[in-house]
N, C-alpha and C. Protein backbone atom coordinates (compact mmCIF):
# COMPACT_ATOMS: atom_id res chain seq x y z
N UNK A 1 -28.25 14.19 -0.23
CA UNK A 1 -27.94 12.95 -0.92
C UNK A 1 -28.86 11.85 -0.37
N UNK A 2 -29.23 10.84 -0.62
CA UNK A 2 -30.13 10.16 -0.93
C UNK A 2 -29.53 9.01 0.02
N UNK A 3 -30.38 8.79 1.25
CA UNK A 3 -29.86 7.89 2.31
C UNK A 3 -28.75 6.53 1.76
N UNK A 4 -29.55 5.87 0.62
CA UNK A 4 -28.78 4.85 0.12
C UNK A 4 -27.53 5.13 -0.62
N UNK A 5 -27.52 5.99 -1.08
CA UNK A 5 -26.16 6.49 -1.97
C UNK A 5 -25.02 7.04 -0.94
N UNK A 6 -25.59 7.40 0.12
CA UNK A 6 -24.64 8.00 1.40
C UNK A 6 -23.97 6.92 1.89
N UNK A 7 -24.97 6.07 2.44
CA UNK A 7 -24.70 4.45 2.59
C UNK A 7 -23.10 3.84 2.13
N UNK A 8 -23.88 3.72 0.96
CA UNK A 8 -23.04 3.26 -0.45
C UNK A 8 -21.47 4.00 -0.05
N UNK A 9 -21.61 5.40 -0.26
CA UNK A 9 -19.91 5.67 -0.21
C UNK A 9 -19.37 5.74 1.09
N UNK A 10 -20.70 6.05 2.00
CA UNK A 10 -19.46 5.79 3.71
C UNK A 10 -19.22 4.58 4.17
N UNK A 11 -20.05 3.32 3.40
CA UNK A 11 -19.18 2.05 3.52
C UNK A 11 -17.76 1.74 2.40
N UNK A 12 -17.89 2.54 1.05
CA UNK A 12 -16.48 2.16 0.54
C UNK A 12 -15.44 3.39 1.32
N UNK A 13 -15.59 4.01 1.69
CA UNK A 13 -14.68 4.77 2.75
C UNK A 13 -14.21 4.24 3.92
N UNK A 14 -15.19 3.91 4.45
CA UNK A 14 -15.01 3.17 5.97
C UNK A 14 -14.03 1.57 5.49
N UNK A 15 -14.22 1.23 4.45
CA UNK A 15 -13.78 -0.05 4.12
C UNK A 15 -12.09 0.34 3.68
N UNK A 16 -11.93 0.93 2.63
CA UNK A 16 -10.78 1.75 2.04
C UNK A 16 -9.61 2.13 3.33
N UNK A 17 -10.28 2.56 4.46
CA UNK A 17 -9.95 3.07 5.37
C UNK A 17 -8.93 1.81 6.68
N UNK A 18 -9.97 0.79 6.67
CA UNK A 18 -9.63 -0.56 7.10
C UNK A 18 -8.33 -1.07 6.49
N UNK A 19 -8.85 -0.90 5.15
CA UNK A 19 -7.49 -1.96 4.36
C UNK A 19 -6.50 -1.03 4.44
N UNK A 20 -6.38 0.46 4.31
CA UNK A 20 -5.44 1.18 4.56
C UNK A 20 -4.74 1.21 5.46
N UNK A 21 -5.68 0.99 6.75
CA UNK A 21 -4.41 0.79 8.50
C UNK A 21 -3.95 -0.79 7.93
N UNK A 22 -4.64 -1.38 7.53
CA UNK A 22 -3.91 -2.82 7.16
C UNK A 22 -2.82 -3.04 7.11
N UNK A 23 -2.24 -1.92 6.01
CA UNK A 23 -1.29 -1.68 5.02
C UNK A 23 -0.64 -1.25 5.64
N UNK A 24 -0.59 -0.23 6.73
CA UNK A 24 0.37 0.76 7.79
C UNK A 24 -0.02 2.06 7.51
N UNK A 25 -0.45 2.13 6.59
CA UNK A 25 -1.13 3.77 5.96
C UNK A 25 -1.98 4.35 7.18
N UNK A 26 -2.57 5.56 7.10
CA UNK A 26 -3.45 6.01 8.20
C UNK A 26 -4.94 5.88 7.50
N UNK A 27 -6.01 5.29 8.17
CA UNK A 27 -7.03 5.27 7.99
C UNK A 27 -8.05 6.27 7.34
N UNK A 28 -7.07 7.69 7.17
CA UNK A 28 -7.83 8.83 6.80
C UNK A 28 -7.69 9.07 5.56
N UNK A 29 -6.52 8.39 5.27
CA UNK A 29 -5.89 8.51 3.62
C UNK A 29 -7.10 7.66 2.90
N UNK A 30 -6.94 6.28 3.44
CA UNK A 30 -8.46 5.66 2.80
C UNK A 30 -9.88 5.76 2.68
N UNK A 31 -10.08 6.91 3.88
CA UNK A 31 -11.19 7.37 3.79
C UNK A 31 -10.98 8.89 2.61
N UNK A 32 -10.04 9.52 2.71
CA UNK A 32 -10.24 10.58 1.77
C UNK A 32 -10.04 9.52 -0.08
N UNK A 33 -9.17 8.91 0.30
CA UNK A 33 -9.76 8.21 -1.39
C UNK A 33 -10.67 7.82 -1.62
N UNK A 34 -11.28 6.92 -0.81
CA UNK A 34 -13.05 6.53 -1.05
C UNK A 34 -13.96 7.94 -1.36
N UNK A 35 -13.72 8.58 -0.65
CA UNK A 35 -14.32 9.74 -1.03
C UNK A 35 -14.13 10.39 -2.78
N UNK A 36 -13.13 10.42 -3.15
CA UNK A 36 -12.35 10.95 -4.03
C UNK A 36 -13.30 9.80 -5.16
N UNK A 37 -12.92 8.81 -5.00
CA UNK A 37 -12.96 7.19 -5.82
C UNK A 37 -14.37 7.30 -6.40
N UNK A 38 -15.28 8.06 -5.39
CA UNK A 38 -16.59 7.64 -5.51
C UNK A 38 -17.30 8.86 -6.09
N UNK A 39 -16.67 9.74 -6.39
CA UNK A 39 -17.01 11.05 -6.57
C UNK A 39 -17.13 11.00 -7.96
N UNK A 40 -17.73 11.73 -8.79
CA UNK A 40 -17.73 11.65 -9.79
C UNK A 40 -17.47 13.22 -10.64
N UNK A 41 -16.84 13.70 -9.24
CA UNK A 41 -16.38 15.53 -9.96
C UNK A 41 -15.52 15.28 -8.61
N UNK A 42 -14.69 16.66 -9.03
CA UNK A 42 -13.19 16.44 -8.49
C UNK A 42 -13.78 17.09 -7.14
N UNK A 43 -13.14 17.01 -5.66
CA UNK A 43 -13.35 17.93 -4.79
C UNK A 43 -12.50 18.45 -4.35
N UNK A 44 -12.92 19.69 -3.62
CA UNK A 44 -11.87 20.59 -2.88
C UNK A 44 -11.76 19.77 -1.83
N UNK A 45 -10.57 20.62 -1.21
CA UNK A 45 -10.57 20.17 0.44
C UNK A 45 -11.38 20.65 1.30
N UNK A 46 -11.93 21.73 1.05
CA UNK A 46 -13.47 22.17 2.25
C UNK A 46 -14.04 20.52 2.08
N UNK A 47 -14.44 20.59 0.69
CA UNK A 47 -15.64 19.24 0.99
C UNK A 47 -14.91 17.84 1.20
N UNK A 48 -13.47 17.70 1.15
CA UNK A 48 -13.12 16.19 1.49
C UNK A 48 -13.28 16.79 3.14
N UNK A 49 -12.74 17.89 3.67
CA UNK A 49 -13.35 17.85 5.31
C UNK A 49 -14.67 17.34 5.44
N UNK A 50 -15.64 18.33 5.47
CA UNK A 50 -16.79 17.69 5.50
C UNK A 50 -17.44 16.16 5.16
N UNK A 51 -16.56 16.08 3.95
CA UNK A 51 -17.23 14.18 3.98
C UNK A 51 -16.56 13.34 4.66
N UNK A 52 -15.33 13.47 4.95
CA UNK A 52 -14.65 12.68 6.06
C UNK A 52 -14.75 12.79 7.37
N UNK A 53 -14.99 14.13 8.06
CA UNK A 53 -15.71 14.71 8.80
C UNK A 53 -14.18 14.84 9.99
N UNK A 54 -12.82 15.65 9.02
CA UNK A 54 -12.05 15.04 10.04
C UNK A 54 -11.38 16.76 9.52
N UNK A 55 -10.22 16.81 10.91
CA UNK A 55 -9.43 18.13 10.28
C UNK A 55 -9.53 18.56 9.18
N UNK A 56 -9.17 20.27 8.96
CA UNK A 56 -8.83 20.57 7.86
C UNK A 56 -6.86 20.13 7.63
N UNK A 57 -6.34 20.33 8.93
CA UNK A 57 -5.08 20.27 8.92
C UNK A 57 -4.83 18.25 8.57
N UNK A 58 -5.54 17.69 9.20
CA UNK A 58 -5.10 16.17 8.82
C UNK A 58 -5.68 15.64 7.58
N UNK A 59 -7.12 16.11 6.84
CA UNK A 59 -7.18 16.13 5.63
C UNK A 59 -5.92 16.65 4.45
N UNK A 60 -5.12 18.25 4.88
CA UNK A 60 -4.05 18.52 4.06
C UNK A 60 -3.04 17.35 3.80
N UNK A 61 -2.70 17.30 5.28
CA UNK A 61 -1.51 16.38 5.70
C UNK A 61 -1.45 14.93 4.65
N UNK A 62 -2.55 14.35 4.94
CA UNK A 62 -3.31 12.75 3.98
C UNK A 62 -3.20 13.13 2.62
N UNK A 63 -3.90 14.09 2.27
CA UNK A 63 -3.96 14.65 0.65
C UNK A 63 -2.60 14.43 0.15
N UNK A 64 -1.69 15.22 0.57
CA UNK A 64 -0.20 15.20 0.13
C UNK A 64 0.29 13.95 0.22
N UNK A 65 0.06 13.00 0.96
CA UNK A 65 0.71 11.83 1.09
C UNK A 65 -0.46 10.65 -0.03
N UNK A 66 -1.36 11.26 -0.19
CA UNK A 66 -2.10 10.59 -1.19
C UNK A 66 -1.33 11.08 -2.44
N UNK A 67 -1.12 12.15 -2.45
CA UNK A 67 -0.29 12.71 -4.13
C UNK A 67 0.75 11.88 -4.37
N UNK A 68 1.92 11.97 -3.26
CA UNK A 68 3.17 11.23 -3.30
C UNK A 68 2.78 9.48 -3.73
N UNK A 69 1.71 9.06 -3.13
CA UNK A 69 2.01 7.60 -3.55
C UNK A 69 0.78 7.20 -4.67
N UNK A 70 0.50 8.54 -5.69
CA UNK A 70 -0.07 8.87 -6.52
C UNK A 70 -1.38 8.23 -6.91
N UNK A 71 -2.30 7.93 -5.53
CA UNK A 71 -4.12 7.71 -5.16
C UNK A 71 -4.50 8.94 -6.04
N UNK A 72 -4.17 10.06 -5.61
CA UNK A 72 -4.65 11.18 -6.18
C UNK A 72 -3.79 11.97 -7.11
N UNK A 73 -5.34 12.57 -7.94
CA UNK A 73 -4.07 14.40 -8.67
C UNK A 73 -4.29 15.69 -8.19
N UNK A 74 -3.91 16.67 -8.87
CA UNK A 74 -5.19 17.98 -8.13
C UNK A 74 -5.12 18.16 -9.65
N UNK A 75 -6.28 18.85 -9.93
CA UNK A 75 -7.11 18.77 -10.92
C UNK A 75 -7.47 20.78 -10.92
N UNK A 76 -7.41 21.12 -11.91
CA UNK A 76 -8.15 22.55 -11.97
C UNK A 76 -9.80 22.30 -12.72
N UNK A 77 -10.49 23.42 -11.60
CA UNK A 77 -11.30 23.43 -12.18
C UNK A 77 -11.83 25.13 -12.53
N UNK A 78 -12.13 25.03 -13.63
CA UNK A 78 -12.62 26.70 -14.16
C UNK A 78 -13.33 27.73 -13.25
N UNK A 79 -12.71 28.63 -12.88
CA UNK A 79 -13.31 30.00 -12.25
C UNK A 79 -13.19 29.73 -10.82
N UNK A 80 -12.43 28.85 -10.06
CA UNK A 80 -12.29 28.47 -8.75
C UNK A 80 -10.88 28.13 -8.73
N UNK A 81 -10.09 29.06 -7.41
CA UNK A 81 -8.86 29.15 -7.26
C UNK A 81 -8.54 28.12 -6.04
N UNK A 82 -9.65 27.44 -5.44
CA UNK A 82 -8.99 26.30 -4.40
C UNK A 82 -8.64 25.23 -5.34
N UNK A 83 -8.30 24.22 -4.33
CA UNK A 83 -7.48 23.18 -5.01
C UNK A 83 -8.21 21.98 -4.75
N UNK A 84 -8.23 21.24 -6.35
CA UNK A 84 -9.78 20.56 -6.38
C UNK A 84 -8.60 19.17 -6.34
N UNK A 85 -9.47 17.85 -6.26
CA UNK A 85 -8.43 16.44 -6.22
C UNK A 85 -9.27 15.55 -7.01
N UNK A 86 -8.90 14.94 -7.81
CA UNK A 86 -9.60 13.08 -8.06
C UNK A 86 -8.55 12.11 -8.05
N UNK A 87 -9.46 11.12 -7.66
CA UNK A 87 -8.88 9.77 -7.61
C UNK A 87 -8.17 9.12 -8.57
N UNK A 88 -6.67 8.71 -8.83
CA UNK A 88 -6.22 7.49 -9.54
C UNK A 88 -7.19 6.52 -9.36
N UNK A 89 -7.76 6.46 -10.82
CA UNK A 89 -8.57 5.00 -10.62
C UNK A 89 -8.17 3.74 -10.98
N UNK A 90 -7.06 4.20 -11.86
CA UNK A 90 -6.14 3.16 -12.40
C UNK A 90 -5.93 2.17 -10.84
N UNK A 91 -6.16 1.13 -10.36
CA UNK A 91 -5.93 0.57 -9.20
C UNK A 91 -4.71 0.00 -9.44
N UNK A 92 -4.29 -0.82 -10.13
CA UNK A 92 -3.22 -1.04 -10.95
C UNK A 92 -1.97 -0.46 -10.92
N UNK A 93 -2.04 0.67 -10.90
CA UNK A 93 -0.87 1.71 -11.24
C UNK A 93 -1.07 2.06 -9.91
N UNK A 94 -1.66 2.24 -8.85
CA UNK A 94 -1.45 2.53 -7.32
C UNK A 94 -0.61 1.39 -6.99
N UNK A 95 -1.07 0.21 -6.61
CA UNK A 95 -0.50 -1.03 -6.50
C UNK A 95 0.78 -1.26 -7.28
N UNK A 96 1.12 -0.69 -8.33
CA UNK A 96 2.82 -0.63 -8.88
C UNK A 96 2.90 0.04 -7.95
N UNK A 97 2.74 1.41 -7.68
CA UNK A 97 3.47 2.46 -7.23
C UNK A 97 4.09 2.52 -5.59
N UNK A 98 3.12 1.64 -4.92
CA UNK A 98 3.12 1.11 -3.53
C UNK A 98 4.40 0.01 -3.13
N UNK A 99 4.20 -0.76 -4.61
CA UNK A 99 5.05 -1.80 -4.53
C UNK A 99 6.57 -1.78 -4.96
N UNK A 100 6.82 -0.41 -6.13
CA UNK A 100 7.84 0.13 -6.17
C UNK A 100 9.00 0.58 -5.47
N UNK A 101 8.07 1.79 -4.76
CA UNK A 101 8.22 2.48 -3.68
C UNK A 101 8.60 2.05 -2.36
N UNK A 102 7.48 1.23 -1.60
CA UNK A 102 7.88 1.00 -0.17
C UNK A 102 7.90 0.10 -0.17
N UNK A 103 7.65 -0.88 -0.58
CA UNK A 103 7.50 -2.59 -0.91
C UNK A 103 9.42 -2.96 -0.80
N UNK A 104 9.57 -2.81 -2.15
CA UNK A 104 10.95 -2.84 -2.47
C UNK A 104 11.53 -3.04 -1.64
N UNK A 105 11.64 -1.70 -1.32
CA UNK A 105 12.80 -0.92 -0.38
C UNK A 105 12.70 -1.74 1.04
N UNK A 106 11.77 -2.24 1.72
CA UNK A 106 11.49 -2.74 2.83
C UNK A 106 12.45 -4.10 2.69
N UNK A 107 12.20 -4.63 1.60
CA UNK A 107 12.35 -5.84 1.53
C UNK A 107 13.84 -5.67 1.33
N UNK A 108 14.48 -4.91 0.68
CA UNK A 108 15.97 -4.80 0.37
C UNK A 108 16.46 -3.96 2.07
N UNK A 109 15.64 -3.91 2.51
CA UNK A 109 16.34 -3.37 3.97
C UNK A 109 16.24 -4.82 4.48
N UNK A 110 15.33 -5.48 4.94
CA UNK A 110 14.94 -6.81 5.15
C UNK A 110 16.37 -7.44 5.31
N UNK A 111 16.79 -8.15 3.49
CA UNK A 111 17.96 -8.34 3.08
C UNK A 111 19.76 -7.91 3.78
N UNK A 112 19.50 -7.14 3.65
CA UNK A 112 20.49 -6.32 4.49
C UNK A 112 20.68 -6.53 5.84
N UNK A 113 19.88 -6.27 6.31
CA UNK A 113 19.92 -6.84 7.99
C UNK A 113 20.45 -8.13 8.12
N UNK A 114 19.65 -9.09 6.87
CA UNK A 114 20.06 -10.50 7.73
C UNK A 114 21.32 -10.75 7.21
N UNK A 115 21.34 -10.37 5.61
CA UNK A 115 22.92 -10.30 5.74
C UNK A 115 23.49 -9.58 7.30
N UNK A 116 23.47 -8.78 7.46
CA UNK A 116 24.67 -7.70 8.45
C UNK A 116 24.87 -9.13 9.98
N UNK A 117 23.30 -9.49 9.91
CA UNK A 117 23.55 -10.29 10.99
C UNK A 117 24.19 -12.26 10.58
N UNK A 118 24.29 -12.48 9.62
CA UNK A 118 24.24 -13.71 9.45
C UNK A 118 26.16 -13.30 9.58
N UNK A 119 26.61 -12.18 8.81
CA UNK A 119 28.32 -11.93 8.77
C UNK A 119 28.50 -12.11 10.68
N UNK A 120 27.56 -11.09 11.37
CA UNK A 120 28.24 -10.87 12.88
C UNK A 120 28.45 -12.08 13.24
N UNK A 121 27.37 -13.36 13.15
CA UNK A 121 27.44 -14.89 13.33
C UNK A 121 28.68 -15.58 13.21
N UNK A 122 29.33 -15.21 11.79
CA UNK A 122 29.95 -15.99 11.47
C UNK A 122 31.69 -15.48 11.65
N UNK A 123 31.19 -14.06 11.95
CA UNK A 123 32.34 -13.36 12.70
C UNK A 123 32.62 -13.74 14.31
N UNK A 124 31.27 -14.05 14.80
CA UNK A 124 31.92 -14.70 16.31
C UNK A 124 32.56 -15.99 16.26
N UNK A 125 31.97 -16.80 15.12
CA UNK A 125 32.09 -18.40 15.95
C UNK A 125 33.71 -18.67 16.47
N UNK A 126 35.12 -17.71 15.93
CA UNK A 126 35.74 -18.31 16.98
C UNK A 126 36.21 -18.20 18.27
N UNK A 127 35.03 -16.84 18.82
CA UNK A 127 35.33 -16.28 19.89
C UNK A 127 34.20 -17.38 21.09
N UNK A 128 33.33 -17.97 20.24
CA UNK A 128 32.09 -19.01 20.84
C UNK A 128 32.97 -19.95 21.64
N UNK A 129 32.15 -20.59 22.95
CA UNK A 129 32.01 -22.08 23.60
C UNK A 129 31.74 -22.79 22.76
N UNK A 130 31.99 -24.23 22.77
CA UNK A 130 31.37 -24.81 21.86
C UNK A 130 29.61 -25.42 21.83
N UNK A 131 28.65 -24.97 22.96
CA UNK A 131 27.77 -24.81 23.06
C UNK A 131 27.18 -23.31 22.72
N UNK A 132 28.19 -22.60 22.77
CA UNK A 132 27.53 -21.47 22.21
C UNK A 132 27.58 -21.28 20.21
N UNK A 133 28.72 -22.09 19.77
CA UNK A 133 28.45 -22.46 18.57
C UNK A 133 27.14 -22.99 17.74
N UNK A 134 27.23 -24.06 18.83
CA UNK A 134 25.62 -24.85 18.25
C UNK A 134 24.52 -23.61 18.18
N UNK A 135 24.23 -22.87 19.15
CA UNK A 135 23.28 -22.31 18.93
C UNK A 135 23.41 -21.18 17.78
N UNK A 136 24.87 -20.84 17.26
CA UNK A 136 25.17 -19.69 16.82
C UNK A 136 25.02 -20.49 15.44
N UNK A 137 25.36 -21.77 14.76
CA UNK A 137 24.81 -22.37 14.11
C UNK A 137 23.10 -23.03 13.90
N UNK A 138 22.44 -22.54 14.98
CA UNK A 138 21.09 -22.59 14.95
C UNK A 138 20.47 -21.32 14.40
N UNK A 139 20.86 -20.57 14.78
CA UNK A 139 20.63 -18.97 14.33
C UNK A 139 20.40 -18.75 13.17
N UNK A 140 21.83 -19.19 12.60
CA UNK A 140 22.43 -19.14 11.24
C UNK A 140 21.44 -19.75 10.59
N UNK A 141 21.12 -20.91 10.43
CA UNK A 141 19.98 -21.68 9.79
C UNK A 141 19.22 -20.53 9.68
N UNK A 142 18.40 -20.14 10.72
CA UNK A 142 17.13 -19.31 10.88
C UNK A 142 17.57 -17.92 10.19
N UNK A 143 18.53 -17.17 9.85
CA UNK A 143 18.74 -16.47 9.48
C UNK A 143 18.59 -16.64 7.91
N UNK A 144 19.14 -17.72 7.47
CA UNK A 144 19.19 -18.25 6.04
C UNK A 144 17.88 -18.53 5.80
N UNK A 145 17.23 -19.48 6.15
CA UNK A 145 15.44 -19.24 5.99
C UNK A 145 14.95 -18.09 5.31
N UNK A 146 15.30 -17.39 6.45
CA UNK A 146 14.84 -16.10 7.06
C UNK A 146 15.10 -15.16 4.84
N UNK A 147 16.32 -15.40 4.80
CA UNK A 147 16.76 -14.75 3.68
C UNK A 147 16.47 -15.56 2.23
N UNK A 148 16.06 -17.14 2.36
CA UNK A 148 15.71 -16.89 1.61
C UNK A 148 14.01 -17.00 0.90
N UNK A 149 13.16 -16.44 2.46
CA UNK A 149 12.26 -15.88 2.23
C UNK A 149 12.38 -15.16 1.32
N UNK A 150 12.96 -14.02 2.00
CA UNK A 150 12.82 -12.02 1.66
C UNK A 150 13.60 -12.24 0.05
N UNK A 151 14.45 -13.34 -0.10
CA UNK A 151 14.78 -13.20 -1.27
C UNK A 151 13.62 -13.81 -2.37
N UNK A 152 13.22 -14.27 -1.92
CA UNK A 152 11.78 -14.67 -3.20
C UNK A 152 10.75 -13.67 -3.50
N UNK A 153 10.61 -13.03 -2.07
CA UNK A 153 9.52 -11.95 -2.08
C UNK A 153 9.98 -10.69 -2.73
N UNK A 154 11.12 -10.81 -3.02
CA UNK A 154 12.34 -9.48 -3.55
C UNK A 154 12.46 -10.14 -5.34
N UNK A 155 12.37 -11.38 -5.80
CA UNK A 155 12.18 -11.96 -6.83
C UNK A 155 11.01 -11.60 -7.44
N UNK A 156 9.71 -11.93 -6.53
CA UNK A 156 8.27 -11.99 -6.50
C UNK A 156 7.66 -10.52 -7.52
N UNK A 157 8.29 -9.56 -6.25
CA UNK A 157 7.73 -8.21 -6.24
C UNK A 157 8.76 -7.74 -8.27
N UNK A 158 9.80 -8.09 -8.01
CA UNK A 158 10.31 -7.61 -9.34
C UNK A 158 9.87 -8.72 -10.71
N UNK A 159 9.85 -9.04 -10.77
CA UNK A 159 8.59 -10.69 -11.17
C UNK A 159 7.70 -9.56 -11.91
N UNK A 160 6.56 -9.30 -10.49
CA UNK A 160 5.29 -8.95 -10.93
C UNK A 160 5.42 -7.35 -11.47
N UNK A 161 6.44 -6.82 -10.55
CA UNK A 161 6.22 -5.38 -11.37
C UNK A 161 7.20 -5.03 -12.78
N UNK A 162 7.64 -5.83 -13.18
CA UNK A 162 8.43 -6.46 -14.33
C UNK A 162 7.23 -6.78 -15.95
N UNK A 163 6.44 -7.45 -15.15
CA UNK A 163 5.21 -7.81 -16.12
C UNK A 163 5.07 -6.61 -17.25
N UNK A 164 5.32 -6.98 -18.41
CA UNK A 164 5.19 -5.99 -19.38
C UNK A 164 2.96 -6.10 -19.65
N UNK A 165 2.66 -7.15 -19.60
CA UNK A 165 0.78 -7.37 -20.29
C UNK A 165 0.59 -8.17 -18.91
N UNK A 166 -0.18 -7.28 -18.12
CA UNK A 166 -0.98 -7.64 -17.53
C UNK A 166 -2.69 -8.20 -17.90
N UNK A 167 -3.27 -9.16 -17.46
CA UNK A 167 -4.59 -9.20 -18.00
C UNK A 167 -5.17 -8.16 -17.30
N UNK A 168 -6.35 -7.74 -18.47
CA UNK A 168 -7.26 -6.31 -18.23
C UNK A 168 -7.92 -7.05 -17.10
N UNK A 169 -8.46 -5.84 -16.71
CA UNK A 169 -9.11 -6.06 -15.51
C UNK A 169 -11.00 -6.22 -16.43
N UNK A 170 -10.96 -5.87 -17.12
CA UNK A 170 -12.15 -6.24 -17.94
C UNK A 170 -12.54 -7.91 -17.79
N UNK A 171 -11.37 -8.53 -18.30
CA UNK A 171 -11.26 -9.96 -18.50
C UNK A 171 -11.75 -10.73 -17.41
N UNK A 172 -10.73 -10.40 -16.31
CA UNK A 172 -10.83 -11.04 -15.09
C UNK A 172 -12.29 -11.01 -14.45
N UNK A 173 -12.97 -10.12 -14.48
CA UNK A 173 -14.22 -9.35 -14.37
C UNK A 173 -15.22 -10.47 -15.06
N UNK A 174 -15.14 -10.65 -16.42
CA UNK A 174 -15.57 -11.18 -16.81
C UNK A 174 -15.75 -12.95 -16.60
N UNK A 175 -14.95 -13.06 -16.15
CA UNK A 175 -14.50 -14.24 -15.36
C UNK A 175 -15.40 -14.40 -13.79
N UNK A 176 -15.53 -13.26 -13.04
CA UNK A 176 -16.08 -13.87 -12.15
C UNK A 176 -17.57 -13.50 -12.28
N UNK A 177 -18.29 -14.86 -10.90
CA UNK A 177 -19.71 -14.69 -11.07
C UNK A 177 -20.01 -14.51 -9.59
N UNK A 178 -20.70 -13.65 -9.28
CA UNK A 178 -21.24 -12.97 -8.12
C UNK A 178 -22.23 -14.33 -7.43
N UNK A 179 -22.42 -15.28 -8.51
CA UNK A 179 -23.91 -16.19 -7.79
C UNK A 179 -22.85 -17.71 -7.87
N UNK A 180 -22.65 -18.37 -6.97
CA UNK A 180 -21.82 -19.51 -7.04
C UNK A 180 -22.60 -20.15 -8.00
N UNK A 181 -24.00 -20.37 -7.47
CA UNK A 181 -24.71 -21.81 -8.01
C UNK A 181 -24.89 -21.67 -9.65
N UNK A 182 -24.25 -20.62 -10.40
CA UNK A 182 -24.18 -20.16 -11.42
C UNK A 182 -23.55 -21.45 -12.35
């Protein structure tokens, strides 16, 4: 492959990879999608080893967890019995699926907690000093904050993944310009 084109995909790998530990994901998952993303025929797992340059066993491991939060498919390809993969390119439909999935759920655990703790609060105050009130009424504040953060971001997330017409990504595209002084 052609020094610059190598370039080209082991920086959107290496990058993919970044935003992936970002996220909490493992860095290998983003490097096997960059790989995948950039490919323009499906690959086996021999060659996502080799281009990632990492286990065969932690390539499997990533693959499957790329299926589940549906980056990838496996794909058949004619007269070859390994198991070939491409990329969801839909970015869109990853980003629902992320946000569905673990997003949500985080945030409705979130919820829960501060409920569980804002009740224990209000279950002590008459066992409190009355200096220990104040603070147990300081809490409380911060707890309520606290909730109705997670409750906007719990609004937010069902908000956006609610959206029946999203603008194409064509549009937006079209919209931006790579040269400011443009």
């Amino acid at each position: 492959m052609n020094e610059n084109l190598r370039a080209v995909r082991d920086s959107v790998m290496q990058g993919l990879g970044q935003l992936t530990d970002f996220f909490g994901f493992s860095p290998v998952m983003g490097h096997l999608y960059g790989a995948l993303f950039m490919s323009p025929l499906p690959l086996s797992l021999d060659e996502l080893e080799e281009t990632v340059e990492k286990s065969k066993a932690s390539v499997s491991m990533n693959m499957r967890a790329l299926e589940r939060w549906g980056m990838v498919h496996e794909v058949w390809v004619k007269g070859d019995r390994r198991k070939y993969y491409e990329a969801e390119t839909d970015l869109w439909k990853i980003v629902t699926s992320v946000l569905q999935s673990r997003e949500r759920r985080e945030v409705g655990v979130a919820l829960q907690v501060l409920e569980d703790n804002a009740r224990q609060l209000k279950d002590a105050q008459p066992d409190l000093s009355d200096e220990e009130r104040e603070l147990a009424d300081y809490y409380l504040a911060r707890v309520k904050d606290m909730q109705m953060f997670f409750l906007f971001a719990q609004r937010s997330l069902e908000f956006l993944l609610g959206r029946r017409k999203l603008p194409r990504i064509e549009d937006v595209a079209s919209t931006y310009r790579s040269d400011p002084s443009e």
